[in-house]
N, C-alpha and C. Protein backbone atom coordinates (compact mmCIF):
# COMPACT_ATOMS: atom_id res chain seq x y z
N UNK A 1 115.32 3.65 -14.15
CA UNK A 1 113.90 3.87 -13.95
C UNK A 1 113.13 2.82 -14.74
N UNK A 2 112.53 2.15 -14.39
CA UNK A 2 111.38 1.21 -14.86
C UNK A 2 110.20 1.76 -15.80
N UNK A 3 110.45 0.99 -16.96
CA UNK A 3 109.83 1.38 -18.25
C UNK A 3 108.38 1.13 -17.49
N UNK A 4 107.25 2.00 -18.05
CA UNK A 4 105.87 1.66 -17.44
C UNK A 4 104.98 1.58 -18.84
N UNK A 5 104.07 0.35 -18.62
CA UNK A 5 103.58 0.11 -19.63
C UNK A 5 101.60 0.51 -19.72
N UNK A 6 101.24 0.93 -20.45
CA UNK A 6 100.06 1.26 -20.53
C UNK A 6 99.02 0.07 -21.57
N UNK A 7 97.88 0.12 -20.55
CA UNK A 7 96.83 -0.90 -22.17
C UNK A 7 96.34 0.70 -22.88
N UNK A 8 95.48 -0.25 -23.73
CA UNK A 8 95.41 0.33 -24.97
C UNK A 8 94.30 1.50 -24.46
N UNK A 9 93.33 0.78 -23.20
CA UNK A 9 92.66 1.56 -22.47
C UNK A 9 92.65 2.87 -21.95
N UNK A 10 93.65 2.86 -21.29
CA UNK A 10 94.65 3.45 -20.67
C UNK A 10 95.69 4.61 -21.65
N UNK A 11 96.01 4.50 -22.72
CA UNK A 11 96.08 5.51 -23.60
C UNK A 11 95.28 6.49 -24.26
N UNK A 12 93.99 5.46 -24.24
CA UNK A 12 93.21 6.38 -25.16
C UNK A 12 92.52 7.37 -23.85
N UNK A 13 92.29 6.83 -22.92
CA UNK A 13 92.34 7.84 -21.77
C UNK A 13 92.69 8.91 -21.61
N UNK A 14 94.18 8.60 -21.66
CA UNK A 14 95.19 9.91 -21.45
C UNK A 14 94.71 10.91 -22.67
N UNK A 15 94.69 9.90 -24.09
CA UNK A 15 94.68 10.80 -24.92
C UNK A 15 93.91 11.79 -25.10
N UNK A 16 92.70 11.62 -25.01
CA UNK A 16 91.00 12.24 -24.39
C UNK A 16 91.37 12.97 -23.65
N UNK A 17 91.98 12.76 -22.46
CA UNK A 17 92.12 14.27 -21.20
C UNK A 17 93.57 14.76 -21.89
N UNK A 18 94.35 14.31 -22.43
CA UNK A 18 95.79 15.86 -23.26
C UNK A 18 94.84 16.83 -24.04
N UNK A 19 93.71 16.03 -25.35
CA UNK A 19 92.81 16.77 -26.28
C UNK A 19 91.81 17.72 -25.33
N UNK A 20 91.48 17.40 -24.16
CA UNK A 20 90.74 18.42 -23.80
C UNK A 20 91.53 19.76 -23.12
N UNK A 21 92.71 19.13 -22.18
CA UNK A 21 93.52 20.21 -21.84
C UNK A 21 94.28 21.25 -23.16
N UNK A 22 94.18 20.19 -23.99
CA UNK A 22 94.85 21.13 -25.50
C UNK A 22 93.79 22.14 -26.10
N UNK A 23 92.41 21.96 -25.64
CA UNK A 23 91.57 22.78 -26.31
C UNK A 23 91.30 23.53 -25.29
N UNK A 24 91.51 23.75 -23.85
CA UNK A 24 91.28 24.52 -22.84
C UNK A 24 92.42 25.87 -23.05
N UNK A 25 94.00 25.20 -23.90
CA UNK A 25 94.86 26.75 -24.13
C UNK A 25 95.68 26.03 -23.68
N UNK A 26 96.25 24.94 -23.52
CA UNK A 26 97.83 24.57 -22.52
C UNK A 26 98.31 23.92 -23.87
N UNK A 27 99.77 23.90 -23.23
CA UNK A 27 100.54 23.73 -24.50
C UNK A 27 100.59 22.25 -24.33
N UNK A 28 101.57 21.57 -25.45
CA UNK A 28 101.91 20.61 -25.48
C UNK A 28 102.93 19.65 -24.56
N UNK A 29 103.92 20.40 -24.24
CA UNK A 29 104.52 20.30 -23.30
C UNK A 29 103.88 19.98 -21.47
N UNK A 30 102.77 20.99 -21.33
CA UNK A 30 102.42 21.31 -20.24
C UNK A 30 101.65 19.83 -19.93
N UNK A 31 100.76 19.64 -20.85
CA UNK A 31 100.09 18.71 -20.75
C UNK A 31 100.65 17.35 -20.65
N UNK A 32 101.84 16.93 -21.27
CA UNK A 32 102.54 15.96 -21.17
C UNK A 32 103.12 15.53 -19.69
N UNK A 33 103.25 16.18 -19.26
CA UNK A 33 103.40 16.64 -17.75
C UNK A 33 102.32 15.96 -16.83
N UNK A 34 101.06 16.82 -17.19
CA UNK A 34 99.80 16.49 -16.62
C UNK A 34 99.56 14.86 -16.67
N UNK A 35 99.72 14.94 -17.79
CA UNK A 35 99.52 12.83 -17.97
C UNK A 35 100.42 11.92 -17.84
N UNK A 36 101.75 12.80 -17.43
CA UNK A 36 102.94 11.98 -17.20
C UNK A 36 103.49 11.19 -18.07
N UNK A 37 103.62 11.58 -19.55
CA UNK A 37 104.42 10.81 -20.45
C UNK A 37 105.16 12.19 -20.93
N UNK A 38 106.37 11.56 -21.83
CA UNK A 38 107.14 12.53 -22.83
C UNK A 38 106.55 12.86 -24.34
N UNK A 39 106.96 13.87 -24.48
CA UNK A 39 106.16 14.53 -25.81
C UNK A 39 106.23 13.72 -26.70
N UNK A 40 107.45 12.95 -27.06
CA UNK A 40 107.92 11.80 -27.86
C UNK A 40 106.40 10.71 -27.78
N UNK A 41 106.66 10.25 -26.82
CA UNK A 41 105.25 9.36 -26.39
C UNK A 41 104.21 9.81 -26.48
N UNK A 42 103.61 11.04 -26.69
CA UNK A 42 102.55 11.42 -27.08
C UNK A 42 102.47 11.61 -28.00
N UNK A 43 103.26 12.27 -29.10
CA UNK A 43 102.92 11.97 -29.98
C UNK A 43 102.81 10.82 -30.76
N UNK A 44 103.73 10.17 -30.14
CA UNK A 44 103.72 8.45 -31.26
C UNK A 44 102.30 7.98 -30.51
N UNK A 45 101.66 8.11 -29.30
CA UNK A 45 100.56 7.59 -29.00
C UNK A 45 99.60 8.15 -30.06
N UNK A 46 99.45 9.56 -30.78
CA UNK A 46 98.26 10.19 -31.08
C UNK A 46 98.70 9.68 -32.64
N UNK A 47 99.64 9.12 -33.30
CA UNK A 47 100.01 8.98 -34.69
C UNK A 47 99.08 7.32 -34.32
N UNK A 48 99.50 6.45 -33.02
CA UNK A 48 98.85 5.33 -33.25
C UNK A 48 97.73 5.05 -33.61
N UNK A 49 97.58 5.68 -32.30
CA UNK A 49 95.40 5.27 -31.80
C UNK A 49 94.56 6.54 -31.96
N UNK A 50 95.00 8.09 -32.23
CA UNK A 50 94.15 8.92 -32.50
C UNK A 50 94.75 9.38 -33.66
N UNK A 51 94.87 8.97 -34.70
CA UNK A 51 95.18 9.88 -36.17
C UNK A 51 94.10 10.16 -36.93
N UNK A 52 92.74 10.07 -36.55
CA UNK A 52 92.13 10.58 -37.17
C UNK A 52 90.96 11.32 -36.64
N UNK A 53 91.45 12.68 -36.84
CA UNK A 53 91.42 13.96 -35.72
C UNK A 53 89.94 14.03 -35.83
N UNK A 54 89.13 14.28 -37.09
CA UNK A 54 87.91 14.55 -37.46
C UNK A 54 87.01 13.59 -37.30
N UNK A 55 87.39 12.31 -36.72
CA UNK A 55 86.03 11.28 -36.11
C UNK A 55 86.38 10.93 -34.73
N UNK A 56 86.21 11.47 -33.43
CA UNK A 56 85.89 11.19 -32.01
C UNK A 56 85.77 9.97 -32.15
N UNK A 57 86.94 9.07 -31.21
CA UNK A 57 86.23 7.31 -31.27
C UNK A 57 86.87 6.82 -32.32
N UNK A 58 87.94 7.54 -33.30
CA UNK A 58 88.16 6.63 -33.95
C UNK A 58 89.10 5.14 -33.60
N UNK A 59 89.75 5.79 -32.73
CA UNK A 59 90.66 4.61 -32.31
C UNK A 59 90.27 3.39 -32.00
N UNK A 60 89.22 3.73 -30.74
CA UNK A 60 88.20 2.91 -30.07
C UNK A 60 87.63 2.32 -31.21
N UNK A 61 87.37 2.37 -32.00
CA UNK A 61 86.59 1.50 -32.96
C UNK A 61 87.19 0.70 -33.98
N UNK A 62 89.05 1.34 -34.08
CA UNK A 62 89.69 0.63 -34.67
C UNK A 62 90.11 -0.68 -33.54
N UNK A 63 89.79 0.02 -32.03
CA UNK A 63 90.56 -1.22 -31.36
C UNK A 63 88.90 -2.26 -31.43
N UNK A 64 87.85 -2.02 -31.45
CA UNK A 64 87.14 -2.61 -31.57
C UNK A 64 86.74 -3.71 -32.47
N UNK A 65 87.64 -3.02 -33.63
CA UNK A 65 87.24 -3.72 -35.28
C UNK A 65 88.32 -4.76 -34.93
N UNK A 66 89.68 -4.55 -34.27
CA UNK A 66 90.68 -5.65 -34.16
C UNK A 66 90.49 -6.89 -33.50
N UNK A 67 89.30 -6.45 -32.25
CA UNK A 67 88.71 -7.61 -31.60
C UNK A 67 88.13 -8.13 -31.95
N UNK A 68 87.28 -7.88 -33.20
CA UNK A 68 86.18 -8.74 -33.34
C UNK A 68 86.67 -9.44 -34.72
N UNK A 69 87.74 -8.80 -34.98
CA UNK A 69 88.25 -10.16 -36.16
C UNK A 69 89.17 -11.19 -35.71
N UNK A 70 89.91 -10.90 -34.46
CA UNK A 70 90.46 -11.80 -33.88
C UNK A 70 89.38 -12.99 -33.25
N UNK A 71 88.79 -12.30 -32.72
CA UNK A 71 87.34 -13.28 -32.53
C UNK A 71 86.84 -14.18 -33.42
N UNK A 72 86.96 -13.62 -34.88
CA UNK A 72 86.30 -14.29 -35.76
C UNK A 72 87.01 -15.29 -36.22
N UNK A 73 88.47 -14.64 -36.49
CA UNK A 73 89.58 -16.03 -36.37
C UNK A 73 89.77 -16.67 -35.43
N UNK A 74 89.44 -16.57 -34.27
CA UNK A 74 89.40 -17.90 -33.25
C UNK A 74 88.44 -18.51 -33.47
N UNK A 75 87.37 -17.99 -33.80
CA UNK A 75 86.31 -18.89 -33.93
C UNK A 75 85.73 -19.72 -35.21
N UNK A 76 87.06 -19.40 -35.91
CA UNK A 76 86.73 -20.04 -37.21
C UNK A 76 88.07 -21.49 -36.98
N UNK A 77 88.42 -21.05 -36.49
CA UNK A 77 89.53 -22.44 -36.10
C UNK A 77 89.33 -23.28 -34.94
N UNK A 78 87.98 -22.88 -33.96
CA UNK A 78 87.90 -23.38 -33.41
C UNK A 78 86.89 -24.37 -34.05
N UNK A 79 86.02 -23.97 -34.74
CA UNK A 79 85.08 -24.34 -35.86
C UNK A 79 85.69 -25.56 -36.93
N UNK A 80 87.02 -25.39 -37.49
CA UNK A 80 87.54 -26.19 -38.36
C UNK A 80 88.26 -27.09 -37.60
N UNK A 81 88.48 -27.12 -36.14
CA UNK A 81 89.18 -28.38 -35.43
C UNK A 81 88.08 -29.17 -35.26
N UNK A 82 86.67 -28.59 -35.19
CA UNK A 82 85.71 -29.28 -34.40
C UNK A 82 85.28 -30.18 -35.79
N UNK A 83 85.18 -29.96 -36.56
CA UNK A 83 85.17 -30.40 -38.32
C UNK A 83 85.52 -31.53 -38.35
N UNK A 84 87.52 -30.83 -38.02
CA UNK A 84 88.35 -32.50 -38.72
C UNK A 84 88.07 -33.74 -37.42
N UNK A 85 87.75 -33.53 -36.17
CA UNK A 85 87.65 -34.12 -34.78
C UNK A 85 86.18 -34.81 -35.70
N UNK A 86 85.16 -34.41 -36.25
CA UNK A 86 84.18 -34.97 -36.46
C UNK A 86 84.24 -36.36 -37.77
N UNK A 87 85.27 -35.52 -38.58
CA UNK A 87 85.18 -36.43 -39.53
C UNK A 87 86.63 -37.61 -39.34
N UNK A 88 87.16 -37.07 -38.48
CA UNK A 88 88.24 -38.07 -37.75
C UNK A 88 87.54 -39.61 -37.18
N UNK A 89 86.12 -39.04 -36.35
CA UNK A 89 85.09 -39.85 -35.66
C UNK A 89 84.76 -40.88 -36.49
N UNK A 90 84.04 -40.38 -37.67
CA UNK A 90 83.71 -41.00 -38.36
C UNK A 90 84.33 -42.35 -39.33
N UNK A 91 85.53 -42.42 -39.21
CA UNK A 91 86.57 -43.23 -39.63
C UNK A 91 86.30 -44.69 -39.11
């Protein structure tokens, strides 16, 4: 069977509709079902991107905070090539 891979999108998705079916009364099991992964996988999904039960969004904002420092490191190297290219010029 062909491993299936999810974005990060796409988890936190699932994860959002297991937490609401989990607060509607269905078990853990049941729900795993519903979203089509193994309990194993859900939980290592909710230890990843939702471990922190008491702020809604936290994940999302950790995946948010990851983008925008990757951003910041691209753009700081894109910044320091444009530098040495300048003072290369100048030679």
């Amino acid at each position: 069977m062909p491993k299936k891979t999810f974005t990060t999108e796409q988890i936190i998705s699932k994860l959002r509709e297991a937490e609401v079916l989990i607060s509607q009364g269905q078990t853990v099991p049941a729900v795993c079902k519903v979203i089509g992964v193994t309990e194993q996988t859900y939980y290592r999904w909710r230890k990843a991107y939702g471990g922190d039960e008491d702020r809604p969004g936290a994940a999302a904002a950790r995946i948010g905070a990851r983008e925008q420092l990757s951003e910041a490191v691209s753009c700081r190297f894109v910044l320091d090539n444009a530098i040495i290219k300048e003072a290369l010029r100048g030679k």
